[in-house]
PDB file of N, CA and C in Angstrom:
ATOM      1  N   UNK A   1    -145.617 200.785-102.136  1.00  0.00           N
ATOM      2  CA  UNK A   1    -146.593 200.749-103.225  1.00  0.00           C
ATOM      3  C   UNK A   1    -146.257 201.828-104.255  1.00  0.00           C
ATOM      4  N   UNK A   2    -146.523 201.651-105.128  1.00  0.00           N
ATOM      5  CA  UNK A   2    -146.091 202.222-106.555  1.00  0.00           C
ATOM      6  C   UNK A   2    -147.597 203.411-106.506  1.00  0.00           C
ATOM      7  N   UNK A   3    -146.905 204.936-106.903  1.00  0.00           N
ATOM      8  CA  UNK A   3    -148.183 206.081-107.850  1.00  0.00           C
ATOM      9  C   UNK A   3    -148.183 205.360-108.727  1.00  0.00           C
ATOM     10  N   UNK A   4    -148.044 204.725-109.698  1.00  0.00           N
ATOM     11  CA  UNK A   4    -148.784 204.687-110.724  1.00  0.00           C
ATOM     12  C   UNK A   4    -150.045 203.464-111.392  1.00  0.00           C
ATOM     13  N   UNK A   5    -150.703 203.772-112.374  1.00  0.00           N
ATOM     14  CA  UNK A   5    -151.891 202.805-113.271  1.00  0.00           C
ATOM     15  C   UNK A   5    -151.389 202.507-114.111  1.00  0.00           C
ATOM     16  N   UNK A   6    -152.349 201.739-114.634  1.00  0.00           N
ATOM     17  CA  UNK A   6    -152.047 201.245-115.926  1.00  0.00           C
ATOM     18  C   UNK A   6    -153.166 201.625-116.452  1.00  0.00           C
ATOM     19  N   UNK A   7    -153.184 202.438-117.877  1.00  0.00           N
ATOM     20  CA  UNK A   7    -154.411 202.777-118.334  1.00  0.00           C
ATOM     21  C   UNK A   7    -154.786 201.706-119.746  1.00  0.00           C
ATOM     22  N   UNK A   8    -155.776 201.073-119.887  1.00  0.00           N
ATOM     23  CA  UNK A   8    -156.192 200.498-121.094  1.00  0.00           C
ATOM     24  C   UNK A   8    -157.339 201.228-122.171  1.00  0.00           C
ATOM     25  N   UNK A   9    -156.617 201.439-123.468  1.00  0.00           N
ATOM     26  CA  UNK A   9    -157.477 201.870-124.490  1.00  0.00           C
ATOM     27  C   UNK A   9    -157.990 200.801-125.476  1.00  0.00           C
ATOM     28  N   UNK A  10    -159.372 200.542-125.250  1.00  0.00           N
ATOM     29  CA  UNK A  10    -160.355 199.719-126.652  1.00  0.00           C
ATOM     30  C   UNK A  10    -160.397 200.248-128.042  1.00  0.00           C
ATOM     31  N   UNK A  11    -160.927 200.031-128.887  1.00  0.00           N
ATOM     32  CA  UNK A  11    -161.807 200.355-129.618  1.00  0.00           C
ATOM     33  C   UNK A  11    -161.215 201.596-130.437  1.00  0.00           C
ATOM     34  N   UNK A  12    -162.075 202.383-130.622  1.00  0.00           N
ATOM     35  CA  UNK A  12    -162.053 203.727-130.894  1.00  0.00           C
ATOM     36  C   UNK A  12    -161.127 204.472-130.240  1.00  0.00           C
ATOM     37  N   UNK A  13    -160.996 204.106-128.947  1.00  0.00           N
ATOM     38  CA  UNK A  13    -160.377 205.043-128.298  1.00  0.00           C
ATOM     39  C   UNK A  13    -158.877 204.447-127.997  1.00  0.00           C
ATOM     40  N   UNK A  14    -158.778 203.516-128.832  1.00  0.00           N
ATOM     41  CA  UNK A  14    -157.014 202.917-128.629  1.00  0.00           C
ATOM     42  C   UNK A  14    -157.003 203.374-130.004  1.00  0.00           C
ATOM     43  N   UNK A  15    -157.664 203.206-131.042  1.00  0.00           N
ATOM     44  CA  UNK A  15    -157.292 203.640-131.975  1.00  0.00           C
ATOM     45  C   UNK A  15    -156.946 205.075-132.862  1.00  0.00           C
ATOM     46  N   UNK A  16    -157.973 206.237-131.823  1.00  0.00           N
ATOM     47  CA  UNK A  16    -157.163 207.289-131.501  1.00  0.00           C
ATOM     48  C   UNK A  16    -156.213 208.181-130.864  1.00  0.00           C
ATOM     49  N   UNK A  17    -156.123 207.329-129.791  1.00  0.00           N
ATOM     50  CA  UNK A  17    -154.598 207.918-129.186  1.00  0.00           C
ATOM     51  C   UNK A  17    -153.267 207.282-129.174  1.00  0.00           C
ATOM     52  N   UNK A  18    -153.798 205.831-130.469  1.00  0.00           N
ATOM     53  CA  UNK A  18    -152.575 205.671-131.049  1.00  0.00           C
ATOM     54  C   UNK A  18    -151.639 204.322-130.332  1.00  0.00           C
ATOM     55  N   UNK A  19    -152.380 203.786-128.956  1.00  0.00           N
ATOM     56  CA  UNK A  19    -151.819 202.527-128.558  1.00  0.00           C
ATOM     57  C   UNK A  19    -152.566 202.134-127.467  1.00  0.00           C
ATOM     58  N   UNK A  20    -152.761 200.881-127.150  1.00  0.00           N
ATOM     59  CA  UNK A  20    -153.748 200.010-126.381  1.00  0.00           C
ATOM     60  C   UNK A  20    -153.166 199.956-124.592  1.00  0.00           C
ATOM     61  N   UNK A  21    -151.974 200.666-124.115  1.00  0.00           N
ATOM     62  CA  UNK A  21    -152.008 200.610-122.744  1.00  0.00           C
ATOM     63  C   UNK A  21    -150.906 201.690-122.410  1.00  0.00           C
ATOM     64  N   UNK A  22    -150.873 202.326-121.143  1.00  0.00           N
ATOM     65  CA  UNK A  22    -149.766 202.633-120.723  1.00  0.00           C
ATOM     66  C   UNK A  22    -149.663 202.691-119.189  1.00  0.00           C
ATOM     67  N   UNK A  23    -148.432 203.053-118.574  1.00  0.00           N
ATOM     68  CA  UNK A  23    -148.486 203.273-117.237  1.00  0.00           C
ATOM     69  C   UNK A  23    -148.601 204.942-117.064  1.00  0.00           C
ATOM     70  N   UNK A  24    -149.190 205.202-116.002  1.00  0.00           N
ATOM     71  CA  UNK A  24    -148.512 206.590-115.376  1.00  0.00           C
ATOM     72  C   UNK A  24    -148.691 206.702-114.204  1.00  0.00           C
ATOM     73  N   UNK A  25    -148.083 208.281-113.886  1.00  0.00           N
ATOM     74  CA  UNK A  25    -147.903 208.561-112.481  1.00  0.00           C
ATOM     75  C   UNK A  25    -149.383 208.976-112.377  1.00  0.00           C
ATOM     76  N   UNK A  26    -150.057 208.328-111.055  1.00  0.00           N
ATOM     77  CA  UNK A  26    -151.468 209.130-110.620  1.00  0.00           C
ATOM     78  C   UNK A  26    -150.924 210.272-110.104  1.00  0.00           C
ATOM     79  N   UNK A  27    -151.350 211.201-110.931  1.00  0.00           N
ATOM     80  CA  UNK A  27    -151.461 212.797-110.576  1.00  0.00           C
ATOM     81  C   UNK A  27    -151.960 212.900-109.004  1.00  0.00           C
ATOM     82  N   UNK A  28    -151.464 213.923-108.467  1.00  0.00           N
ATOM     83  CA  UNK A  28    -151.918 214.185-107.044  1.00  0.00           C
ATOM     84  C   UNK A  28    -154.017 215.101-107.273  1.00  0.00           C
ATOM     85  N   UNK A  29    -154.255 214.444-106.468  1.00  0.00           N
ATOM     86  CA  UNK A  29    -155.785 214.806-106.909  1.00  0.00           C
ATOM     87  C   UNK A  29    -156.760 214.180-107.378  1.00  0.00           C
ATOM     88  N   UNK A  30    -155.829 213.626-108.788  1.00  0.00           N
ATOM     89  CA  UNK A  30    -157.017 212.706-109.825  1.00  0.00           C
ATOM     90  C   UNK A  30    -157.205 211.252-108.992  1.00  0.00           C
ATOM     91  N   UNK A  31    -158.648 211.505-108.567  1.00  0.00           N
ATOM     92  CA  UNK A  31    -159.257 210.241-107.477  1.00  0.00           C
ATOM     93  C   UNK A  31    -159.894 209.529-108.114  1.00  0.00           C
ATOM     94  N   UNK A  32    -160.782 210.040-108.867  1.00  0.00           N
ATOM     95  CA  UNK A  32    -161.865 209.457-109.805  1.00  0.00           C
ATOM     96  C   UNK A  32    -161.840 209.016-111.132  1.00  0.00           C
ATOM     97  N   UNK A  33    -162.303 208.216-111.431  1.00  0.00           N
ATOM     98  CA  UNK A  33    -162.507 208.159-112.753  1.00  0.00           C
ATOM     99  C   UNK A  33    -163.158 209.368-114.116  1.00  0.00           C
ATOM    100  N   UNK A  34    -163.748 210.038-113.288  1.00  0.00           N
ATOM    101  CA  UNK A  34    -163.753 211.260-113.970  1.00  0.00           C
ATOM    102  C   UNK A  34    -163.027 212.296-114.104  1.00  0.00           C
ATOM    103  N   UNK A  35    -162.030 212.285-113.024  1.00  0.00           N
ATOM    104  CA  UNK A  35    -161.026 213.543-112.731  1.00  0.00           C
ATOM    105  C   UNK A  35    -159.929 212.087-113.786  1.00  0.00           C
ATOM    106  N   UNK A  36    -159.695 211.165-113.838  1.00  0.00           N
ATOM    107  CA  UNK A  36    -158.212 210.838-114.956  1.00  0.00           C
ATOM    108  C   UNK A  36    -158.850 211.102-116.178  1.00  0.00           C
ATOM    109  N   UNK A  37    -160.276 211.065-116.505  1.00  0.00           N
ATOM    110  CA  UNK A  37    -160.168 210.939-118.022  1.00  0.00           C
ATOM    111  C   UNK A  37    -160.193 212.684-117.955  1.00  0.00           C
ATOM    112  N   UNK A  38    -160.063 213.673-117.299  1.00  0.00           N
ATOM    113  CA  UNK A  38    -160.022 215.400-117.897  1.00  0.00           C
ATOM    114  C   UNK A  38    -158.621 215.624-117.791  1.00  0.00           C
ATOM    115  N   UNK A  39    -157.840 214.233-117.132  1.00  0.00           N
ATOM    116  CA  UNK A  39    -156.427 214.338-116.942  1.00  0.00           C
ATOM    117  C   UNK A  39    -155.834 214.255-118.209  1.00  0.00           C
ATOM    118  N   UNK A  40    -156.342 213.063-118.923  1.00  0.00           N
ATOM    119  CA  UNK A  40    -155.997 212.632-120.191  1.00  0.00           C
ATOM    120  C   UNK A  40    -155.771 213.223-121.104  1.00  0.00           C
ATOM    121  N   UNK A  41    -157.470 213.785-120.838  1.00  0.00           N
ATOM    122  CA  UNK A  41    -157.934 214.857-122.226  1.00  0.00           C
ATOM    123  C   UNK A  41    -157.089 216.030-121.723  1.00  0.00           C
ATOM    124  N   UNK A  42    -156.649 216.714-120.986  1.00  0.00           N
ATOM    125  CA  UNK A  42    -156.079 218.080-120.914  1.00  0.00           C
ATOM    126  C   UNK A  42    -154.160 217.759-121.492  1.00  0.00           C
ATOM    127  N   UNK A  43    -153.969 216.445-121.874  1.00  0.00           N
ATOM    128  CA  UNK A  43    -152.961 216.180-122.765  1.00  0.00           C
ATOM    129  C   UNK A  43    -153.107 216.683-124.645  1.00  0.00           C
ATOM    130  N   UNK A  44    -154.567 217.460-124.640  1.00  0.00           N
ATOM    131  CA  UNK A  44    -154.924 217.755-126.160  1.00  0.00           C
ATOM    132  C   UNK A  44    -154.338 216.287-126.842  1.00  0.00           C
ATOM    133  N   UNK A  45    -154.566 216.762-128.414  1.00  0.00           N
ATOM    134  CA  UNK A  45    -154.476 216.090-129.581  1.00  0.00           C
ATOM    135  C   UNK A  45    -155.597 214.999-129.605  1.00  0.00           C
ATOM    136  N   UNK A  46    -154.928 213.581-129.633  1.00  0.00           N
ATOM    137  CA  UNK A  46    -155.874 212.268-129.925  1.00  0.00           C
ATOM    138  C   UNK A  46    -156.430 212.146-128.700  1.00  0.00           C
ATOM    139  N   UNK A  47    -155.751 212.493-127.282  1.00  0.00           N
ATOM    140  CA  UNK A  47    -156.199 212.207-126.445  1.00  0.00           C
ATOM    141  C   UNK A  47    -157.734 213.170-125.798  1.00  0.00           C
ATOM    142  N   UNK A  48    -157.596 214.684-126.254  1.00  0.00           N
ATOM    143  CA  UNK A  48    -158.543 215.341-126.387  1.00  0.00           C
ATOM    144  C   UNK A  48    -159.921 214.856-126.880  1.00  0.00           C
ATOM    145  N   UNK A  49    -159.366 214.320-128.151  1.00  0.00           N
ATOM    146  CA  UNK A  49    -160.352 213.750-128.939  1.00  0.00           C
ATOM    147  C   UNK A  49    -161.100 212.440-128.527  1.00  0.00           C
ATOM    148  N   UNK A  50    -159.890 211.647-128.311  1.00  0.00           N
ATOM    149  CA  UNK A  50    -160.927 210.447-127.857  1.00  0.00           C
ATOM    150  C   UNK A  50    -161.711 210.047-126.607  1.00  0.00           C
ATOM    151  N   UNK A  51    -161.279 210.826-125.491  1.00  0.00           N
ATOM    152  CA  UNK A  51    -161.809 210.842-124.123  1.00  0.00           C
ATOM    153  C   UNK A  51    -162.330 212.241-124.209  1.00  0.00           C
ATOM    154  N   UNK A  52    -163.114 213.079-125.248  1.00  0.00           N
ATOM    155  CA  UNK A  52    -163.820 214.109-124.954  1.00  0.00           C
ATOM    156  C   UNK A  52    -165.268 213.979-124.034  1.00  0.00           C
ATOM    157  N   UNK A  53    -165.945 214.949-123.740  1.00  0.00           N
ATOM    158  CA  UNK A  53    -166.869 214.825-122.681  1.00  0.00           C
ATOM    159  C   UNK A  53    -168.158 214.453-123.483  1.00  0.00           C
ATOM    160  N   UNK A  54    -168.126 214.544-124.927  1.00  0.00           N
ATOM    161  CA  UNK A  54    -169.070 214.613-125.482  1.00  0.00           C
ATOM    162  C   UNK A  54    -169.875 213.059-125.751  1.00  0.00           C
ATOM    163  N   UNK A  55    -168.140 212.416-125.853  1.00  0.00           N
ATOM    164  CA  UNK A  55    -168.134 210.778-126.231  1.00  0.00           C
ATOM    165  C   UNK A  55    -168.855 209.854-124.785  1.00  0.00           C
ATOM    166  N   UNK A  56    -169.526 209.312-125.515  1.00  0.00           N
ATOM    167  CA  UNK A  56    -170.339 208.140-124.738  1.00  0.00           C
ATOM    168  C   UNK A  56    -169.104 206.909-124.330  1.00  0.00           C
ATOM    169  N   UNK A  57    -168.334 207.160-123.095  1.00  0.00           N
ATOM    170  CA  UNK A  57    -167.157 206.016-122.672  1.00  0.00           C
ATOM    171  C   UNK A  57    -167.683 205.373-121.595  1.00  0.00           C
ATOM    172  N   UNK A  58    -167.329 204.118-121.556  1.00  0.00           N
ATOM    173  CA  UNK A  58    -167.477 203.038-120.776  1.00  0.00           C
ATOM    174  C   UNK A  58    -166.319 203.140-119.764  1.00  0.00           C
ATOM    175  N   UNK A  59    -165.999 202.842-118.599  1.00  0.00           N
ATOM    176  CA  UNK A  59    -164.839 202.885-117.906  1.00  0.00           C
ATOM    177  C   UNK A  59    -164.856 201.546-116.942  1.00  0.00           C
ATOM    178  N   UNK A  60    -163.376 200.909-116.633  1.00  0.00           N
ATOM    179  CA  UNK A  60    -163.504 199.323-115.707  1.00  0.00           C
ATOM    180  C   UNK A  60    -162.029 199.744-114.919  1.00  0.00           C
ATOM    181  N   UNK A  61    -162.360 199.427-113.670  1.00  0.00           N
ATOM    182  CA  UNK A  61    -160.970 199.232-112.641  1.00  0.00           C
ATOM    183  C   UNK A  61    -161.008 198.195-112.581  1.00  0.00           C
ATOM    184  N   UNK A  62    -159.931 197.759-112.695  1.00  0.00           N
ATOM    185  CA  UNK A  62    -159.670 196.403-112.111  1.00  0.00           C
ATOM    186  C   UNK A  62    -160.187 195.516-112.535  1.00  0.00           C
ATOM    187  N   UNK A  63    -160.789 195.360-113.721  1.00  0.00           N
ATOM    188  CA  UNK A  63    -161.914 194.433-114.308  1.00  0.00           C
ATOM    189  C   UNK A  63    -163.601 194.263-113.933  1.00  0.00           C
ATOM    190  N   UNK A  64    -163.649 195.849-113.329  1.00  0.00           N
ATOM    191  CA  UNK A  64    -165.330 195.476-113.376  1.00  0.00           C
ATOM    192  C   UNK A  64    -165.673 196.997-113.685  1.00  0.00           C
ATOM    193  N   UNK A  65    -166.903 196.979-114.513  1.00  0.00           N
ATOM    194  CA  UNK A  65    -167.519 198.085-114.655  1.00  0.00           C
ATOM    195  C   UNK A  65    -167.750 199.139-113.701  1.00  0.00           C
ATOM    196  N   UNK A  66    -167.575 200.668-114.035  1.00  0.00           N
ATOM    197  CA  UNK A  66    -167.253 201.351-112.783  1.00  0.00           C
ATOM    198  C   UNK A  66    -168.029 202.864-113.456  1.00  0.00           C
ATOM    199  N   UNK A  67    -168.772 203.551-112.941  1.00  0.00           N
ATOM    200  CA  UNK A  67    -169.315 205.091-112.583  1.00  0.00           C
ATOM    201  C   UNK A  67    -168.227 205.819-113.087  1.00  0.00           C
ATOM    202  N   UNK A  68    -168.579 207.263-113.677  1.00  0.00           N
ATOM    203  CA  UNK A  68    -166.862 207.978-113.739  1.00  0.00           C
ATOM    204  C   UNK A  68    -167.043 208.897-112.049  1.00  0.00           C
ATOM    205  N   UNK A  69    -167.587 208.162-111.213  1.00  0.00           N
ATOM    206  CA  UNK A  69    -167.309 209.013-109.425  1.00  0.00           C
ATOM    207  C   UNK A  69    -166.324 207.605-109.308  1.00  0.00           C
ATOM    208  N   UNK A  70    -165.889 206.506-109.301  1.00  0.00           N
ATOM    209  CA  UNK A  70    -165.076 205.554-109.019  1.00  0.00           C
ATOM    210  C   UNK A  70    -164.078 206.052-108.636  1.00  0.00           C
ATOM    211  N   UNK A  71    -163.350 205.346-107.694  1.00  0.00           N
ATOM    212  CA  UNK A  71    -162.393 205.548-106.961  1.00  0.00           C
ATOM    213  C   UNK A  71    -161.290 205.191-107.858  1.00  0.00           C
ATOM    214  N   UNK A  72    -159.835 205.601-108.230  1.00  0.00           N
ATOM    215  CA  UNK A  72    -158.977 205.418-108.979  1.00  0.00           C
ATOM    216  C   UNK A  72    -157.768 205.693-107.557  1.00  0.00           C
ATOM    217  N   UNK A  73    -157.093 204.474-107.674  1.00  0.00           N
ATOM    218  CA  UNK A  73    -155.884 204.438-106.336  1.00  0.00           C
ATOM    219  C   UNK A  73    -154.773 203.657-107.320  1.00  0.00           C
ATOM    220  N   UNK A  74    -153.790 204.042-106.570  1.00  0.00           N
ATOM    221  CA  UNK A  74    -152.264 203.616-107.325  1.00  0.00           C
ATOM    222  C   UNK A  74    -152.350 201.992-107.161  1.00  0.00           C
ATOM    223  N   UNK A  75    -151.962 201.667-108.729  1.00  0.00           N
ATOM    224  CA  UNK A  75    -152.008 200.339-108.524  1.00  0.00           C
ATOM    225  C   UNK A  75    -152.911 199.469-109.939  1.00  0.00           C
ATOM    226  N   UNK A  76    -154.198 200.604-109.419  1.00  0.00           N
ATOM    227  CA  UNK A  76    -155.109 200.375-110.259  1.00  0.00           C
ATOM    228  C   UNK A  76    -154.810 199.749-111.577  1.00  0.00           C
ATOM    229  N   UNK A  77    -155.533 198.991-112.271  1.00  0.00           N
ATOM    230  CA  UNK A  77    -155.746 199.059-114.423  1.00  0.00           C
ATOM    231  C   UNK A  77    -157.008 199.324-114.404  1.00  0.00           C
ATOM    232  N   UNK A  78    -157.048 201.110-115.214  1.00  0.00           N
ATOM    233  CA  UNK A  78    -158.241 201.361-115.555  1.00  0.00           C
ATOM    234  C   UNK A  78    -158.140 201.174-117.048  1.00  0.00           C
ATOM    235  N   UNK A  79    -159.786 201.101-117.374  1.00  0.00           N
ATOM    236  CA  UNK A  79    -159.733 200.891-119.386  1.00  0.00           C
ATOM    237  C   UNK A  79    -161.028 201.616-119.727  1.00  0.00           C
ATOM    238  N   UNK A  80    -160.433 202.380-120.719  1.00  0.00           N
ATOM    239  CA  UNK A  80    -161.859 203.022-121.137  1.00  0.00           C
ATOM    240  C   UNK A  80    -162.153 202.506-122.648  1.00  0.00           C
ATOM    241  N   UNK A  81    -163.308 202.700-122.808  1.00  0.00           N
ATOM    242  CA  UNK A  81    -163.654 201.848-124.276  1.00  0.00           C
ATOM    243  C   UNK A  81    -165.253 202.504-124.551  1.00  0.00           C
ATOM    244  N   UNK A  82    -165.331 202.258-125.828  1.00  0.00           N
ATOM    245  CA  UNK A  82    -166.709 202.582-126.126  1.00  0.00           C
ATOM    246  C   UNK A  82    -167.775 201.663-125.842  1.00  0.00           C
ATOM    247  N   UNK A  83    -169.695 202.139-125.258  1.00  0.00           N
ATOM    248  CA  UNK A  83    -170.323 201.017-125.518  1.00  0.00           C
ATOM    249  C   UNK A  83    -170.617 200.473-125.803  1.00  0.00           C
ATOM    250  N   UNK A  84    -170.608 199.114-125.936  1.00  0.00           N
ATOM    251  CA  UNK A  84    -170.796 198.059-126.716  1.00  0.00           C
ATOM    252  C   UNK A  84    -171.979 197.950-127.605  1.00  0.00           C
ATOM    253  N   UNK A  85    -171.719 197.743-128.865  1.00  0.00           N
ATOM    254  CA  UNK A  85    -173.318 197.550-129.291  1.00  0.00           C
ATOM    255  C   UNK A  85    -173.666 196.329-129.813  1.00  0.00           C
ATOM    256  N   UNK A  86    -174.776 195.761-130.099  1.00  0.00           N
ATOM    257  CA  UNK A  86    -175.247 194.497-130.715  1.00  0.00           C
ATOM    258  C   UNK A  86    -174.690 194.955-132.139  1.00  0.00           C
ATOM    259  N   UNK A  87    -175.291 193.489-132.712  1.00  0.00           N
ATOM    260  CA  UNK A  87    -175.753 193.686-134.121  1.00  0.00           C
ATOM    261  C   UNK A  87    -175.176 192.896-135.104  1.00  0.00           C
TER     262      UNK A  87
END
């Protein structure tokens, strides 16, 4: 089995760090969905910016809506995106 994800960026947040997917190595540690996105963000720049703690993000493994305590295992496609709004 392969370390690595596939990460997917929506919205706002593909459009600030500049492209809609990538792979990487799961860091030793980062379990959660909350521990990859401080992974992300501790890359500074767009990525700082767009997965900051401040921003209201949506997060999906595998195609279903997920907690940032979610389990993140090699293999995974996680996607973060903003919440959706009407209107």
């Amino acid at each position: 089995m392969t370390d690595t994800i596939r990460v997917l960026y929506f919205a706002s947040v593909r459009e600030k760090v500049g492209c809609d997917a990538e792979e990487i190595e799961l860091p030793a540690g980062v379990t959660t969905i909350a521990a990859l996105r401080a992974h992300l963000r501790a890359r500074g720049g767009p990525w700082a910016e767009a997965l900051g703690e401040s921003r209201a993000l949506r997060a999906a493994v595998n195609q279903e809506m997920v907690p940032p305590t979610a389990a993140v295992r090699p293999g995974d496609e996680v996607a973060f995106f903003p919440p959706v709004t009407g209107g």
